[in-house]
N, C-alpha and C. Protein backbone atom coordinates (compact mmCIF):
# COMPACT_ATOMS: atom_id res chain seq x y z
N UNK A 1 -39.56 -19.87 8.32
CA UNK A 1 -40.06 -20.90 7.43
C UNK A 1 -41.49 -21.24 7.86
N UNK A 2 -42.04 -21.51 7.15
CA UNK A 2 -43.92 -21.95 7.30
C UNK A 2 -44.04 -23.26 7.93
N UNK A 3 -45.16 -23.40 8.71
CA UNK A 3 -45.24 -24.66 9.16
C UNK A 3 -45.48 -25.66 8.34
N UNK A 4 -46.04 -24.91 7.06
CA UNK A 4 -46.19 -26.53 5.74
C UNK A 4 -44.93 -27.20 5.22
N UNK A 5 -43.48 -25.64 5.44
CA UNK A 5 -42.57 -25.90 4.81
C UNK A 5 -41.95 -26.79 5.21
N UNK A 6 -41.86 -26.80 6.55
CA UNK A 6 -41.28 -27.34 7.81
C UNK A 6 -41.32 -28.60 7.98
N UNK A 7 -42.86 -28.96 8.04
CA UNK A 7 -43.87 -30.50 8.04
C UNK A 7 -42.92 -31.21 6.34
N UNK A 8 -43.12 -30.06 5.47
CA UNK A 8 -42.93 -30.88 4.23
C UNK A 8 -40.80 -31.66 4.11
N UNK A 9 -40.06 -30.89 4.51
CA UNK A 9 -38.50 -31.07 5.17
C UNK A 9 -38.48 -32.51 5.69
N UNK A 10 -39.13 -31.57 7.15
CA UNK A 10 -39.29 -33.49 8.07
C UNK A 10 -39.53 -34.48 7.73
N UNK A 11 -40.82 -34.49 6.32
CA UNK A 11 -41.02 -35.41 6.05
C UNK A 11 -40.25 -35.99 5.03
N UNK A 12 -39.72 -35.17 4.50
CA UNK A 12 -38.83 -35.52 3.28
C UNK A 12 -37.56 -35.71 3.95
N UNK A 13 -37.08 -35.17 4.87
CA UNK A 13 -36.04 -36.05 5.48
C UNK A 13 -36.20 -37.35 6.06
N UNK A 14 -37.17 -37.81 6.83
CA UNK A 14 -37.50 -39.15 7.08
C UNK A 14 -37.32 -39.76 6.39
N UNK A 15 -38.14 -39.51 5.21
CA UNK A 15 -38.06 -40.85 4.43
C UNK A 15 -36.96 -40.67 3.16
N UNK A 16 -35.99 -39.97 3.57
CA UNK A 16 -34.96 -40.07 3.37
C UNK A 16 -34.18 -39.17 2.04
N UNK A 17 -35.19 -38.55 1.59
CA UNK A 17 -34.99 -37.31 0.61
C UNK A 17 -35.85 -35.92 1.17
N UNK A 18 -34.90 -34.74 0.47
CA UNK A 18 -35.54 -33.61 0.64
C UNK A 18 -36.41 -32.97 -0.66
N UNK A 19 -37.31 -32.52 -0.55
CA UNK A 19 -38.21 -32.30 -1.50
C UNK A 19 -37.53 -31.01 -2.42
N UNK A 20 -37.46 -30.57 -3.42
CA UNK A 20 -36.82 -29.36 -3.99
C UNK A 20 -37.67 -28.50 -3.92
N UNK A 21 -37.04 -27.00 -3.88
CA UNK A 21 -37.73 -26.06 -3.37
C UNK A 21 -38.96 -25.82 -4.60
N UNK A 22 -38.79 -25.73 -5.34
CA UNK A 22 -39.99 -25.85 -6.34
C UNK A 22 -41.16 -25.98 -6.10
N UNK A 23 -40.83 -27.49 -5.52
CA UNK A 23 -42.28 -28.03 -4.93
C UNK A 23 -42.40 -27.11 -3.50
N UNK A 24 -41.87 -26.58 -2.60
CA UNK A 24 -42.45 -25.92 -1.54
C UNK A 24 -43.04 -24.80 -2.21
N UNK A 25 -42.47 -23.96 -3.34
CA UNK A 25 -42.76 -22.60 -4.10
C UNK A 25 -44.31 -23.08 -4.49
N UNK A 26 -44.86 -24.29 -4.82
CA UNK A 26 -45.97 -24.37 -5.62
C UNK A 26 -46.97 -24.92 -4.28
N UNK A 27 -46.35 -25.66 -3.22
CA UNK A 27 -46.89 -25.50 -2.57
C UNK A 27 -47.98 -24.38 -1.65
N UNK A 28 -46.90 -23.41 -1.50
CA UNK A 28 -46.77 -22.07 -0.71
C UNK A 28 -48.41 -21.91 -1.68
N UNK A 29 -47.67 -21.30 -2.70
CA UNK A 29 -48.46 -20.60 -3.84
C UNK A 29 -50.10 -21.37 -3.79
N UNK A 30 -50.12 -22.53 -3.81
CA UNK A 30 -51.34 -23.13 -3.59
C UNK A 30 -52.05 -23.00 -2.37
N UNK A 31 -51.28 -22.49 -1.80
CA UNK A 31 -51.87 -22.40 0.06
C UNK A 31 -52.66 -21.00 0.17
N UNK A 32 -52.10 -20.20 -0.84
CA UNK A 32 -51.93 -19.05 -0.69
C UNK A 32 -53.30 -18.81 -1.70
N UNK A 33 -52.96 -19.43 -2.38
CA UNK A 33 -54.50 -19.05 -3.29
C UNK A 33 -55.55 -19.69 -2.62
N UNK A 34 -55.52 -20.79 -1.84
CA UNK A 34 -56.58 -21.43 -1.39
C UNK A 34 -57.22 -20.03 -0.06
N UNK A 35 -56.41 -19.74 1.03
CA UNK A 35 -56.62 -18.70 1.62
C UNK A 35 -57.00 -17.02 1.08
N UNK A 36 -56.82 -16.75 0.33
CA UNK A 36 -57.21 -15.91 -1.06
C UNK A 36 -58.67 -15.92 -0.97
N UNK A 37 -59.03 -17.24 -1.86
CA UNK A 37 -60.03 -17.68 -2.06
C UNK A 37 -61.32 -17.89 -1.21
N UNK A 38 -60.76 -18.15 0.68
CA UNK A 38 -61.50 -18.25 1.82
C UNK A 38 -61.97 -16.90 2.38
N UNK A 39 -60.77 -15.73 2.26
CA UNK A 39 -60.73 -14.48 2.29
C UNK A 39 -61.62 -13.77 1.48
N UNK A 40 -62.03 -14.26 0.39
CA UNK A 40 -63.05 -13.50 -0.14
C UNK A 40 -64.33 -14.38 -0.16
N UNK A 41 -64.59 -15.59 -0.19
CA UNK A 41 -65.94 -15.68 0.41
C UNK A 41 -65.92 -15.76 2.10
N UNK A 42 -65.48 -15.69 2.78
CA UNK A 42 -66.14 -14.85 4.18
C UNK A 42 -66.02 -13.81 3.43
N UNK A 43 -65.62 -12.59 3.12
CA UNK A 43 -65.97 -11.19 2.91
C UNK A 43 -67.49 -11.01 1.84
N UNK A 44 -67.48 -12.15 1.35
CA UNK A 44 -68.84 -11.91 0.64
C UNK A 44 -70.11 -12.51 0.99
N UNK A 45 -69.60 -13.75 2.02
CA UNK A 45 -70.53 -14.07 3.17
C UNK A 45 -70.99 -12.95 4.55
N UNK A 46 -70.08 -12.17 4.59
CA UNK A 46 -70.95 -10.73 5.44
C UNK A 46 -71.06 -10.22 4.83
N UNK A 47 -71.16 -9.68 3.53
CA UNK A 47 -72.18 -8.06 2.80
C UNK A 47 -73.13 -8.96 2.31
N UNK A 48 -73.54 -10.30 2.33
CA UNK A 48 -74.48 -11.02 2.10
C UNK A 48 -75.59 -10.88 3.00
N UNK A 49 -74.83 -11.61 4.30
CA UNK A 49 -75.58 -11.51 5.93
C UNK A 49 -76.22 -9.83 5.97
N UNK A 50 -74.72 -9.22 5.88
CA UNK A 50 -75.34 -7.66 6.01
C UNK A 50 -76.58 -7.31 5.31
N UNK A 51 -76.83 -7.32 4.34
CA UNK A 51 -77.78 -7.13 3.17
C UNK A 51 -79.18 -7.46 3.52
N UNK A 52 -79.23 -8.97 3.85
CA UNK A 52 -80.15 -9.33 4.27
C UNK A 52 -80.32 -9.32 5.66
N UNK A 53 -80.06 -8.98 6.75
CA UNK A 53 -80.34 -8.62 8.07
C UNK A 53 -80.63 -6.87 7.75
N UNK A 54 -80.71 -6.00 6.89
CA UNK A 54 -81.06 -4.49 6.52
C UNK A 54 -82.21 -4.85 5.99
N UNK A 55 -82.40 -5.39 4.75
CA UNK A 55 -83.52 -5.77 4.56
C UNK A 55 -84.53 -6.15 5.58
N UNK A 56 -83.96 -7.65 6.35
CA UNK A 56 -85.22 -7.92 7.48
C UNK A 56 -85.51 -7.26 8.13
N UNK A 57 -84.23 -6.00 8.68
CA UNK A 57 -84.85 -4.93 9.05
C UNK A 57 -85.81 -4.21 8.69
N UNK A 58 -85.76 -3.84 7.51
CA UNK A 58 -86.42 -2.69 6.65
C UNK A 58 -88.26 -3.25 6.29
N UNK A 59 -88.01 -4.98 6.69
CA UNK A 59 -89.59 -5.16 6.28
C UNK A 59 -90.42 -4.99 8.01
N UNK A 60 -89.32 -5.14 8.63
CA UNK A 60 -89.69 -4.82 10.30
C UNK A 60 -90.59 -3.58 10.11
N UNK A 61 -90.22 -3.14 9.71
CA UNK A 61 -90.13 -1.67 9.97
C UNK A 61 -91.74 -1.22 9.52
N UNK A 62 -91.83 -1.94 7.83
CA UNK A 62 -93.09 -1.77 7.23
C UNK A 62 -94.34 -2.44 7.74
N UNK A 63 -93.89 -3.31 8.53
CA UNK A 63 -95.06 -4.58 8.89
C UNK A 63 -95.35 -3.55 10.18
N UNK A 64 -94.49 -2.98 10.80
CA UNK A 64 -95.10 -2.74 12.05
C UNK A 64 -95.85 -0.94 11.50
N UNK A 65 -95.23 -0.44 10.54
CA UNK A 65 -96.10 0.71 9.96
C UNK A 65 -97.78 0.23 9.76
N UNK A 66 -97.62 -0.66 9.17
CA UNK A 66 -99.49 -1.51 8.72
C UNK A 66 -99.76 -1.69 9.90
N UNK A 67 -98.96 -2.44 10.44
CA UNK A 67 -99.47 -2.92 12.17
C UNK A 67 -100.59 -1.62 12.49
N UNK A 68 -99.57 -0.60 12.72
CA UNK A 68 -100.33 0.50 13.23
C UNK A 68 -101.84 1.02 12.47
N UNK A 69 -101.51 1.09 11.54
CA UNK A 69 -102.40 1.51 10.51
C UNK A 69 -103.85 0.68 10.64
N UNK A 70 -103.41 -0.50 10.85
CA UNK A 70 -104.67 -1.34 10.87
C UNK A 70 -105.66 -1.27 12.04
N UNK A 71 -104.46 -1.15 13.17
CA UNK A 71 -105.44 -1.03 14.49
C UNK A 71 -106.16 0.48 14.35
N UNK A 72 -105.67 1.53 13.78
CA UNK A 72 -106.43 2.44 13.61
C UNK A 72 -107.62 2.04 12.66
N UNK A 73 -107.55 1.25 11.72
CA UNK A 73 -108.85 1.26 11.41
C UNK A 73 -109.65 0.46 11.81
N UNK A 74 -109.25 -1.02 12.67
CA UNK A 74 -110.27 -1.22 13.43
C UNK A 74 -111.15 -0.49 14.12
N UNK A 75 -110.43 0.54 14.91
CA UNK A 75 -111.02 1.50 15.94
C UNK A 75 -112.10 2.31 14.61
N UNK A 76 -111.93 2.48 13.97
CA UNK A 76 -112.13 3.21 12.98
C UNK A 76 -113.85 2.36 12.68
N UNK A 77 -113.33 1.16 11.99
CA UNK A 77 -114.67 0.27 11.81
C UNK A 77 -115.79 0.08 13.36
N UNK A 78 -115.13 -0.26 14.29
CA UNK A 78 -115.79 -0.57 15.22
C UNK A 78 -116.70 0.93 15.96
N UNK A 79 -116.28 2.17 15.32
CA UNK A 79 -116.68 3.54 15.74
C UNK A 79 -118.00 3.75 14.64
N UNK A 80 -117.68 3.68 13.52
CA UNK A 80 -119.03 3.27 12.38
C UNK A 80 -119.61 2.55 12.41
N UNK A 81 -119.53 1.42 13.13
CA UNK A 81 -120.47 0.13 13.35
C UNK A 81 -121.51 0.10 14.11
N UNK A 82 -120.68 1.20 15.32
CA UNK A 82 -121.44 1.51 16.31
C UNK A 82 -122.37 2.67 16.30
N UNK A 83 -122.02 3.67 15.32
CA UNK A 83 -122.71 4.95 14.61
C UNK A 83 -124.00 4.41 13.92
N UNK A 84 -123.81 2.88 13.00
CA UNK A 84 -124.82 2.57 11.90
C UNK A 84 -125.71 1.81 13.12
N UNK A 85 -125.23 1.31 13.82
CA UNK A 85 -126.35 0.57 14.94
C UNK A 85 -127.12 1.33 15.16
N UNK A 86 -126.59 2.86 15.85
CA UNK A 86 -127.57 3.57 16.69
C UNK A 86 -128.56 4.50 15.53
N UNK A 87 -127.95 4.83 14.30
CA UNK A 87 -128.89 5.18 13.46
C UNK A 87 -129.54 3.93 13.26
N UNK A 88 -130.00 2.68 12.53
CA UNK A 88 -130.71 1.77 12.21
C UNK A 88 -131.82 2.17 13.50
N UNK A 89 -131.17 1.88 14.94
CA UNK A 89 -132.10 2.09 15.91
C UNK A 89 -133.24 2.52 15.51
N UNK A 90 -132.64 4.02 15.32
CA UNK A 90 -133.44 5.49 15.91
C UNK A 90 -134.43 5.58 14.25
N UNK A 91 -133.88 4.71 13.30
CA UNK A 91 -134.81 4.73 12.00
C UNK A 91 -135.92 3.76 12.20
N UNK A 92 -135.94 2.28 12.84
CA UNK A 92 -136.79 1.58 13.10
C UNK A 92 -137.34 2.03 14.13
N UNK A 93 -137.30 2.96 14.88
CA UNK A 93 -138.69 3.88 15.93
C UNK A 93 -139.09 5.03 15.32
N UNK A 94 -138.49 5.66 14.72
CA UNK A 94 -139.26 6.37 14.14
C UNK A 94 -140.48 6.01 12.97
N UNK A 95 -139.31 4.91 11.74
CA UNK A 95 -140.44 3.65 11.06
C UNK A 95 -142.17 3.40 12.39
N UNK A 96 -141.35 2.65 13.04
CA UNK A 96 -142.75 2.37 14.17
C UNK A 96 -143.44 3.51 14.69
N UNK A 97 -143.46 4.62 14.86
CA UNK A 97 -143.88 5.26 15.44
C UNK A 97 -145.31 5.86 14.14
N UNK A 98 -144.71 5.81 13.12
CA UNK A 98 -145.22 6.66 11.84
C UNK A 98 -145.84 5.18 11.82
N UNK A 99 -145.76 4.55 11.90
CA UNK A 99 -147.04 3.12 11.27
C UNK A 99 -148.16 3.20 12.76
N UNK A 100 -147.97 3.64 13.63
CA UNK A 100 -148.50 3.20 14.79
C UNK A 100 -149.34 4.09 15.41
């Protein structure tokens, strides 16, 4: 017998009647759908979680692809920056040299 059935007896013997089985049948049945009901949202509360912890994965994944990407083109900018310096240089002495 169930512990609701059990609780529901005792109590209906106390106070001095027993409840008809009916009411334990609709009881049960209500217990049963309520747990049903808990059973499938936890199950749809993890392919939820799941879903989105793949995802957060999956943007991990892209952010640190750019990550990379970017520091290469810093290196990238800071290698041309340093290319256009030393030409500008070598154009303003030669400029001076031809005026001078």
């Amino acid at each position: 017998m169930a512990a609701s059935a059990v609780i529901f007896f005792i109590v209906g013997s106390v106070m001095g009647r027993c409840f008809p089985n009916s009411i334990m049948v609709k009881e049960r049945k209500k217990r049963k759908k309520i747990e049903t009901k808990v059973d499938n949202l936890s199950s749809e509360l993890n392919s939820n979680s799941k879903y989105t912890n793949d995802k957060l994965d999956e943007h991990r994944k892209v952010f640190g692809v750019v990550s990379d990407e970017m520091k290469g083109m810093k290196v990238d900018i800071e290698y041309l920056s340093s290319k256009t310096g030393k030409h500008d240089m070598e154009f303003n002495n030669i400029m001076n040299r031809l005026k001078g």
